[in-house]
Protein backbone atom coordinates (compact mmCIF):
# COMPACT_ATOMS: atom_id res chain seq x y z
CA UNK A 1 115.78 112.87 107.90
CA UNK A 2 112.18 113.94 108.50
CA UNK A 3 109.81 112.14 106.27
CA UNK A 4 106.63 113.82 104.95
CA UNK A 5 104.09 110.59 103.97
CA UNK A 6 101.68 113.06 102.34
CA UNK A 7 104.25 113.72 99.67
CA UNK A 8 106.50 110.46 99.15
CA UNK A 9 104.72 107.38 97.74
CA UNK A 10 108.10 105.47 98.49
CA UNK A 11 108.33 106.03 102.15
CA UNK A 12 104.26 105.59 101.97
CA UNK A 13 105.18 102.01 100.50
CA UNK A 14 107.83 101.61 102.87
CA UNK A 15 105.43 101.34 105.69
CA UNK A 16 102.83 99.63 104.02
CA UNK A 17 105.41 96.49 103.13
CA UNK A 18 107.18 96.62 106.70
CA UNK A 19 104.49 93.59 107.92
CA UNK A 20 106.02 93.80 111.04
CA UNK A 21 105.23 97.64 111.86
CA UNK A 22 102.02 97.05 110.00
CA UNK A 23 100.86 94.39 113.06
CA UNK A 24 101.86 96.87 115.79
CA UNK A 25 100.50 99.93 114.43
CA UNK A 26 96.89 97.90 114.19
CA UNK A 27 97.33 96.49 117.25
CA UNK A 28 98.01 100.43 118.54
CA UNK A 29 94.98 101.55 116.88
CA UNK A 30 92.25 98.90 117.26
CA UNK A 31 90.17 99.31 114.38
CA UNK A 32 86.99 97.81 114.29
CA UNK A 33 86.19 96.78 110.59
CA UNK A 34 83.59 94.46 108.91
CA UNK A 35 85.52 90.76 108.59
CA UNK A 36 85.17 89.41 105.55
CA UNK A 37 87.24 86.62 104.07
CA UNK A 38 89.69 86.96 107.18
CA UNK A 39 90.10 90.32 106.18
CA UNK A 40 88.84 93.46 107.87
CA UNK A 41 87.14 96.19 105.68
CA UNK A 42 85.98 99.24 106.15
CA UNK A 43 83.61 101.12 103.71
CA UNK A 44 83.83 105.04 102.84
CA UNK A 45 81.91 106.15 105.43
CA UNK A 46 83.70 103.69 108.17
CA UNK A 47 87.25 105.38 106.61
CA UNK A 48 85.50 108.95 106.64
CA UNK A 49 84.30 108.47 110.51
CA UNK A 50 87.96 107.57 111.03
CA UNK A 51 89.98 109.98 110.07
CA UNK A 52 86.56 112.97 110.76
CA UNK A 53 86.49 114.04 107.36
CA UNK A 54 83.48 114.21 105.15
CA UNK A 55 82.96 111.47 102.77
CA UNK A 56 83.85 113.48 99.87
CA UNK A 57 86.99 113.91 101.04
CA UNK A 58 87.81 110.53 100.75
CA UNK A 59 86.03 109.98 97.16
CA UNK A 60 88.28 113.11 96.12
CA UNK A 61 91.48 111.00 97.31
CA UNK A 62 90.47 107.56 95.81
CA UNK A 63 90.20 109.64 92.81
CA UNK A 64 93.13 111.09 92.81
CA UNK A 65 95.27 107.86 94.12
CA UNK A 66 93.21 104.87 92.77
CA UNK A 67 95.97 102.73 91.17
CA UNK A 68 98.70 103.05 94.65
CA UNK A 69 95.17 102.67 97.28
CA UNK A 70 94.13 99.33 95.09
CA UNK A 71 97.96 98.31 95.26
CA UNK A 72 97.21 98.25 99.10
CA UNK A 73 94.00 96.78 99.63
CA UNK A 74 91.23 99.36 97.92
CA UNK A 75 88.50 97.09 96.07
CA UNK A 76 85.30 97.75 94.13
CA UNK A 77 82.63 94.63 95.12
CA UNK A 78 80.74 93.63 92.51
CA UNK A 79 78.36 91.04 91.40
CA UNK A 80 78.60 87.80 93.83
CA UNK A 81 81.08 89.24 95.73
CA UNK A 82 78.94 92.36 96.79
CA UNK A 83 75.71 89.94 97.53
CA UNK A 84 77.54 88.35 99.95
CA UNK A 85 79.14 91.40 101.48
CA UNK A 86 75.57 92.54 102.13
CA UNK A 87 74.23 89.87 102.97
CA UNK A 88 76.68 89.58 105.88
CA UNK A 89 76.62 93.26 106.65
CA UNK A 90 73.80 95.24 104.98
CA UNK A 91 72.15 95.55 108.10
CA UNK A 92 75.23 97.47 109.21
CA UNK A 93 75.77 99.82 106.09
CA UNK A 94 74.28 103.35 105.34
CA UNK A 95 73.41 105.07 102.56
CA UNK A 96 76.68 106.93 102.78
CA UNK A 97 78.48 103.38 102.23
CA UNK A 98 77.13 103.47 98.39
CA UNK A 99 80.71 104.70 96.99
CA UNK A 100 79.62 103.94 92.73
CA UNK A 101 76.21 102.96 93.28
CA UNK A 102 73.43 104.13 90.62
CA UNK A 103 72.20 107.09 92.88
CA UNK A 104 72.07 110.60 91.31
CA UNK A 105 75.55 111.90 91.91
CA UNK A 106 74.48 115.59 90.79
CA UNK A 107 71.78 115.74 94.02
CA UNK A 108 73.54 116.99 96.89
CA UNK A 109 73.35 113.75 99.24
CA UNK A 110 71.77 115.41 102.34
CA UNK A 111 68.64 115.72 99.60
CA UNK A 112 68.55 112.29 98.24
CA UNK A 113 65.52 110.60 98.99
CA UNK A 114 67.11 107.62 100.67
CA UNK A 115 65.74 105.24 103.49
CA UNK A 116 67.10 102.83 105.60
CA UNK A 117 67.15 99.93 103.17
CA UNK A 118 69.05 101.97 100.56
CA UNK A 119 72.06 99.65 100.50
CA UNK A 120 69.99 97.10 99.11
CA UNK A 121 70.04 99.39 95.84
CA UNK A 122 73.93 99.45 95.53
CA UNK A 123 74.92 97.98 93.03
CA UNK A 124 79.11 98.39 93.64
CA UNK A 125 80.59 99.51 97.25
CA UNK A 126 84.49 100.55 97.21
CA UNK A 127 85.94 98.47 100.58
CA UNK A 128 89.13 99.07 102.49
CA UNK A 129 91.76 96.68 103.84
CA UNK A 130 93.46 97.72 106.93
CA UNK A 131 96.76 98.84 104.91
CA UNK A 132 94.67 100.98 102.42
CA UNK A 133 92.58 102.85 105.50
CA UNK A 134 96.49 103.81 106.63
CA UNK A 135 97.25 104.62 103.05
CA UNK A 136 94.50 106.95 102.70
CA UNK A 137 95.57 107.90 106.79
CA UNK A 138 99.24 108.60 104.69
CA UNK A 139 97.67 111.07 102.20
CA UNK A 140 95.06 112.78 104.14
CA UNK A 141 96.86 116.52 104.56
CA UNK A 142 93.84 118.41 106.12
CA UNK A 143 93.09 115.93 108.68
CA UNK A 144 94.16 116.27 112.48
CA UNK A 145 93.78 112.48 112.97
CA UNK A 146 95.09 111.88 110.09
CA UNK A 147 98.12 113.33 110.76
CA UNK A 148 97.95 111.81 114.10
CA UNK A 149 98.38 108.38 112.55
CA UNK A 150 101.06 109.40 110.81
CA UNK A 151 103.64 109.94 113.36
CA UNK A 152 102.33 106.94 115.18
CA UNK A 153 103.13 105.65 112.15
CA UNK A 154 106.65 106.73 111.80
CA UNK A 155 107.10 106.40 115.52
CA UNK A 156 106.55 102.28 115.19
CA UNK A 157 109.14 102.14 112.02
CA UNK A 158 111.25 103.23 114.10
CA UNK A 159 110.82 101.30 117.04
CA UNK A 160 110.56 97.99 115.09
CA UNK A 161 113.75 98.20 113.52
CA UNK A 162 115.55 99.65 116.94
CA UNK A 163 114.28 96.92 118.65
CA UNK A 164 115.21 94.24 115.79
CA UNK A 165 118.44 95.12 115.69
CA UNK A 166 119.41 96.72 118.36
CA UNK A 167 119.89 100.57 117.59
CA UNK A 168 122.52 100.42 114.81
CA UNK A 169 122.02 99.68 111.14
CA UNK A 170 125.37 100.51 110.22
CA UNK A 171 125.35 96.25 109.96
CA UNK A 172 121.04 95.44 108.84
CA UNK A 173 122.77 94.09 106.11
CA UNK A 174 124.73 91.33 107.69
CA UNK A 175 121.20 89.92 109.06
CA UNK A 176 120.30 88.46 105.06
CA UNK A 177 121.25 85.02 105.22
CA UNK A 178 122.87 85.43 102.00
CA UNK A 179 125.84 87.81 103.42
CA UNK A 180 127.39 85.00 105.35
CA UNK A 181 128.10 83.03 102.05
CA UNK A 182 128.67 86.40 100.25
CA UNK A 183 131.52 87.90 102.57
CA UNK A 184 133.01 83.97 103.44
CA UNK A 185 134.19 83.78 99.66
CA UNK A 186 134.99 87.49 99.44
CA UNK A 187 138.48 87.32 100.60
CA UNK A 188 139.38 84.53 98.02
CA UNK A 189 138.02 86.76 95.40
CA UNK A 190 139.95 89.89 96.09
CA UNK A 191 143.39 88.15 96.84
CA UNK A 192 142.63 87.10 92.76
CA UNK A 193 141.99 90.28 92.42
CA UNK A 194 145.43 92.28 94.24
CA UNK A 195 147.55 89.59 92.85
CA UNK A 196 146.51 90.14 89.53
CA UNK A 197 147.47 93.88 90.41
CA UNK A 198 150.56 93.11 92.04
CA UNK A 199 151.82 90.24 88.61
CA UNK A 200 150.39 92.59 86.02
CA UNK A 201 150.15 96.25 86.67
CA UNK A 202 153.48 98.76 86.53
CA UNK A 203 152.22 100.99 89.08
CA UNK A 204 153.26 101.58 92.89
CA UNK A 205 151.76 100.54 96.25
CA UNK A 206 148.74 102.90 95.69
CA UNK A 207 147.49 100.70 92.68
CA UNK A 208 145.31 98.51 95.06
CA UNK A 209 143.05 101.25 96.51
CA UNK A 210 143.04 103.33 93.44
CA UNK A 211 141.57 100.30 91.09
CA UNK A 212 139.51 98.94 94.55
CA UNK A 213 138.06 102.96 94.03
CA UNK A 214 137.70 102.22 90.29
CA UNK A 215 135.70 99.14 90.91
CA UNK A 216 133.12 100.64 93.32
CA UNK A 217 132.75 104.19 91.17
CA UNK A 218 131.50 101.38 88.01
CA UNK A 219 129.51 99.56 90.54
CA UNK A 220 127.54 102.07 92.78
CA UNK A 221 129.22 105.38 91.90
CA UNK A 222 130.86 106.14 95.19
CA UNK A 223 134.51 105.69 95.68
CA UNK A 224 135.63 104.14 99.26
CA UNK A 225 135.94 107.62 101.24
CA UNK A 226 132.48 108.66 99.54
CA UNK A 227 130.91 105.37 101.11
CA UNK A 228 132.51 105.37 104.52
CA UNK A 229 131.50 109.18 104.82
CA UNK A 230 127.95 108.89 103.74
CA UNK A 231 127.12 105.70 106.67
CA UNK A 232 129.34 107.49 108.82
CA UNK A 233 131.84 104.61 108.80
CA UNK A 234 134.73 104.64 111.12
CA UNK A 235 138.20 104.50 109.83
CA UNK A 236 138.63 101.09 111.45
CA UNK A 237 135.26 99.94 109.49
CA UNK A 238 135.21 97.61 106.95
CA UNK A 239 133.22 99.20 104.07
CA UNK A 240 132.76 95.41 102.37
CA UNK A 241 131.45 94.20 106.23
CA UNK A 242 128.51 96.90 105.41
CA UNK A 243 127.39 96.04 102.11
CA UNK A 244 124.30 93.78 101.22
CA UNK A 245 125.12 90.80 99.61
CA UNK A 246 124.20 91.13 96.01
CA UNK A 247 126.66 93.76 96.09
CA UNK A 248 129.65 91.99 97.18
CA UNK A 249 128.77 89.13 94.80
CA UNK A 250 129.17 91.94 92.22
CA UNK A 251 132.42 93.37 93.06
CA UNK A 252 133.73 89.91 93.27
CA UNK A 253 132.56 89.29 90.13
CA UNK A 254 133.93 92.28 88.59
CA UNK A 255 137.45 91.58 90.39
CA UNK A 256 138.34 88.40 89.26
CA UNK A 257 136.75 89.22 85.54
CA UNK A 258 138.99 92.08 85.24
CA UNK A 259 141.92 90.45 87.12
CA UNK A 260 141.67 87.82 84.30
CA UNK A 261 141.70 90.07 81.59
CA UNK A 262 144.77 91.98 83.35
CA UNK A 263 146.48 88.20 83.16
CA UNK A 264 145.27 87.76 79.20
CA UNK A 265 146.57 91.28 77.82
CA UNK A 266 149.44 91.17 79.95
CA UNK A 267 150.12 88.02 78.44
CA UNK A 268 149.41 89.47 74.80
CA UNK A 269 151.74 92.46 75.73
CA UNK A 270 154.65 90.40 77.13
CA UNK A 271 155.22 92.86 79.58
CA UNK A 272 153.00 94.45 82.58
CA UNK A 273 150.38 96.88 82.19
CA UNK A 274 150.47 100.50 82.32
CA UNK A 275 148.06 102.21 84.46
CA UNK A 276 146.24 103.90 80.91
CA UNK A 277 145.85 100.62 79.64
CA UNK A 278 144.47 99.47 82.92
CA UNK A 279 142.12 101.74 82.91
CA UNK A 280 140.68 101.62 79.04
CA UNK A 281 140.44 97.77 80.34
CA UNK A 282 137.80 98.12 82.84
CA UNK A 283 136.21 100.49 81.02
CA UNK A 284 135.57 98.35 78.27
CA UNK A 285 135.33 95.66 80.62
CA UNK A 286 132.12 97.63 82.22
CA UNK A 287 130.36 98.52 79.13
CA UNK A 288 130.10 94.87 78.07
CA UNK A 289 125.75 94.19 77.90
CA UNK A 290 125.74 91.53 80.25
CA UNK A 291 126.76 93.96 83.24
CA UNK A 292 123.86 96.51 82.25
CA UNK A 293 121.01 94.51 84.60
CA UNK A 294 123.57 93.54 86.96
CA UNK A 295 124.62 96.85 87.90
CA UNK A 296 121.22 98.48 87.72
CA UNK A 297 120.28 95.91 90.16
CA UNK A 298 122.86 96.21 92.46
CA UNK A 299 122.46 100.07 92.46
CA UNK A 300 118.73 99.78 93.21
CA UNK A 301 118.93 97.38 95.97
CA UNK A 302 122.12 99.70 97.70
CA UNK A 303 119.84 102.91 97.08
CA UNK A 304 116.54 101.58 98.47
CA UNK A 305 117.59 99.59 101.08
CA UNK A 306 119.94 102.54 102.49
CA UNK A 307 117.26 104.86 102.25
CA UNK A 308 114.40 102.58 103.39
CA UNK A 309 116.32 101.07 106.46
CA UNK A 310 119.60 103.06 106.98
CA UNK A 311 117.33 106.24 106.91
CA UNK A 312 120.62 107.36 104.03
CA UNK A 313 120.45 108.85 100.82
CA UNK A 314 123.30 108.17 97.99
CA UNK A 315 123.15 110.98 96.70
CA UNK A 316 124.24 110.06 93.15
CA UNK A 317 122.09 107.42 93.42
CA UNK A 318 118.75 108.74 94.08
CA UNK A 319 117.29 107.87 91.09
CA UNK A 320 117.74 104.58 92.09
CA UNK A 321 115.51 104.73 95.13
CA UNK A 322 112.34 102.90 95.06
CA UNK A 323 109.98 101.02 97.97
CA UNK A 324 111.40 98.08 99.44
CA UNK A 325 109.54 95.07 99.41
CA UNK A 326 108.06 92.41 101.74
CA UNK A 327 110.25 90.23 101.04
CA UNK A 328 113.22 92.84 102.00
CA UNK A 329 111.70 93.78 105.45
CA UNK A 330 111.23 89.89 106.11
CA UNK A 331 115.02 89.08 104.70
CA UNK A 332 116.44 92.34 107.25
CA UNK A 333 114.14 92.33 110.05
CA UNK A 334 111.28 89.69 110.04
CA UNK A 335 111.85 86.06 111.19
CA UNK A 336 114.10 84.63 108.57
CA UNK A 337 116.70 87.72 109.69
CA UNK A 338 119.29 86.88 112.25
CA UNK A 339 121.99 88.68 113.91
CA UNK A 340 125.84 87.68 112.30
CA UNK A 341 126.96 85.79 115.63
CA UNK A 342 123.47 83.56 115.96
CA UNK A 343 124.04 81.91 112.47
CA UNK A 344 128.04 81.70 113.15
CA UNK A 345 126.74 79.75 115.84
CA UNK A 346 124.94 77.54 113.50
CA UNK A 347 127.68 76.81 111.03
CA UNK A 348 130.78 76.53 113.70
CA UNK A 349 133.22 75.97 110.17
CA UNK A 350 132.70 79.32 109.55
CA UNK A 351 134.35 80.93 112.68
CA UNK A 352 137.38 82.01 110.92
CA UNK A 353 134.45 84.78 109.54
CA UNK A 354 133.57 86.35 113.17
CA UNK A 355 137.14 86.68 114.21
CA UNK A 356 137.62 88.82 111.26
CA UNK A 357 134.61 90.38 111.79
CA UNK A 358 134.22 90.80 115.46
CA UNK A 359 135.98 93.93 115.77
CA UNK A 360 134.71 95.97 113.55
């Protein structure tokens, strides 16, 4: 899937919140900026210089994307703030720096009678972090380095989360801490759930993956064979073994809910259910409020993770996609992320899991 930064805030977030590619790609580039509060800046000009375009270029951008470049790092010294910053590095600074300062803005700036203590006059200077100089590096279209940056950009995504995980991420999502408690109770939760199908549902064999379907179409709007085809899944996979945790928390919630109220009106019917009455059951069951944020949430975190670090769009659930944040890269690939085996390893009890899982 080829990614164009210049026209997708959410993969330009992406990047931004991936801490770990954000290290290497500095690291790559070597910036030099002004260090201020353990923090390098860089003013207009320094930004301009970088990327060889003319400082209007870069006012015209700001413009255009002030709230997402102060999201990353884009600030506006004023007051005690900007005394300092020029105290520290006025010596440094041009008159090219002065980004909102009280200069005529209708003189053309080559004809501005300025000299070489101008900064003293500015009276607010617009500063860069290191994330907003690659955010404005994301959105710059007509310049060569610019663009430049951007596949080194894209290049060192890549690379991290190769190298984090080794190649695959048909399983990132078993590297959350959380799945390991997630998918150990799972198989309690569905035997509630097929033995609730098997006691109180008139229906043949077929009943278990037809209301398993039923379950994942209310949930995240795929059906099993939708899922499996859309990672690429072997028929040997385990779809559940590939989910993110929140997810599986919510089908297991939704199986033994509805495999309770299967139990209740089959009680109230003195008979077993018919597959209609099955099915008006879960939908009902569904459209109760209290499922509203659940599923929403679940559906978010399936979209944007999927897109953001299986490089996969659900198709019916693109409106779902959105940036992932630190905390997700740190969770899937940063240092509280381990591999499945390495925190088996740590909780021995739980072996029973990898022997089901090892062969996937």
């Amino acid at each position: 899937m080829t990614r164009d930064l210049t026209q997708s805030a959410i993969d330009r977030q992406n990047i931004l919140n991936n801490t770990q590619a954000i290290e290497i790609i500095s690291s790559k580039l070597g910036l030099n900026g002004l260090l201020y509060n353990d923090e390098y800046k860089f003013t207009t000009k320094m930004v301009a210089d970088i990327y060889d375009v003319d400082v209007r270029t870069i006012k015209r951008y700001v413009e255009n994307f002030e709230e997402e470049l102060g999201h990353n790092g884009y600030v506006i010294l004023k007051g005690a703030k900007l005394k300092e910053f020029k105290e520290l590095f006025g010596h440094l600074m041009s008159a090219n720096d002065d980004d909102v300062s009280q200069r005529d803005t209708d003189v053309p700036l080559s004809k501005q009678n300025i000299d070489n203590q101008s900064y003293k006059k500015i009276k607010a200077l617009a500063v860069f972090n290191f994330r907003a100089v690659l955010n404005l590096g994301m959105l710059l279209a007509e310049s060569e380095k610019a663009k430049q940056v951007r596949s080194l950009m894209l290049d060192v995504v890549i690379d991290t989360i190769n190298k984090r995980i080794g190649g695959s991420t048909k399983y990132i999502n078993q590297r959350d801490e959380e799945f390991l408690i997630a998918i150990t109770r799972e198989p309690e939760y569905r035997k509630e759930f097929t033995n609730a199908l098997n006691l109180y549902l008139d229906m043949g064999p077929m009943k278990y993956s037809i209301y398993t379907d039923a379950i994942y179409n209310t949930i995240f709007i795929e059906n099993a064979k939708e899922y499996k085809a859309i990672l690429k899944l072997e028929a040997k996979d385990n779809l559940r073994d590939t989910m993110y945790a929140e997810v599986l928390k919510l089908i297991a919630q939704f199986e033994i809910g509805i495999a309770d109220e299967m139990q209740e009106k089959s009680t109230e019917l003195g008979r077993k259910l018919k597959p209609s009455e099955l099915n008006l059951l879960i939908d009902n069951f569904a459209k109760k409020r209290f499922w509203i944020p659940q599923i929403e949430d679940a559906r978010a975190k399936m979209a944007s993770r999927d897109y953001g670090l299986r490089n996969i769009i659900h198709q019916r659930l693109q409106n779902y996609i959105g940036a992932l944040s630190k905390e997700d890269y740190n969770r899937f690939l940063g240092e509280r992320s381990k591999d499945l085996i390495d925190r088996l390893l740590e909780n021995p009890e739980l072996i029973d899991v990898f022997k089901r899982l090892k062969d996937r």
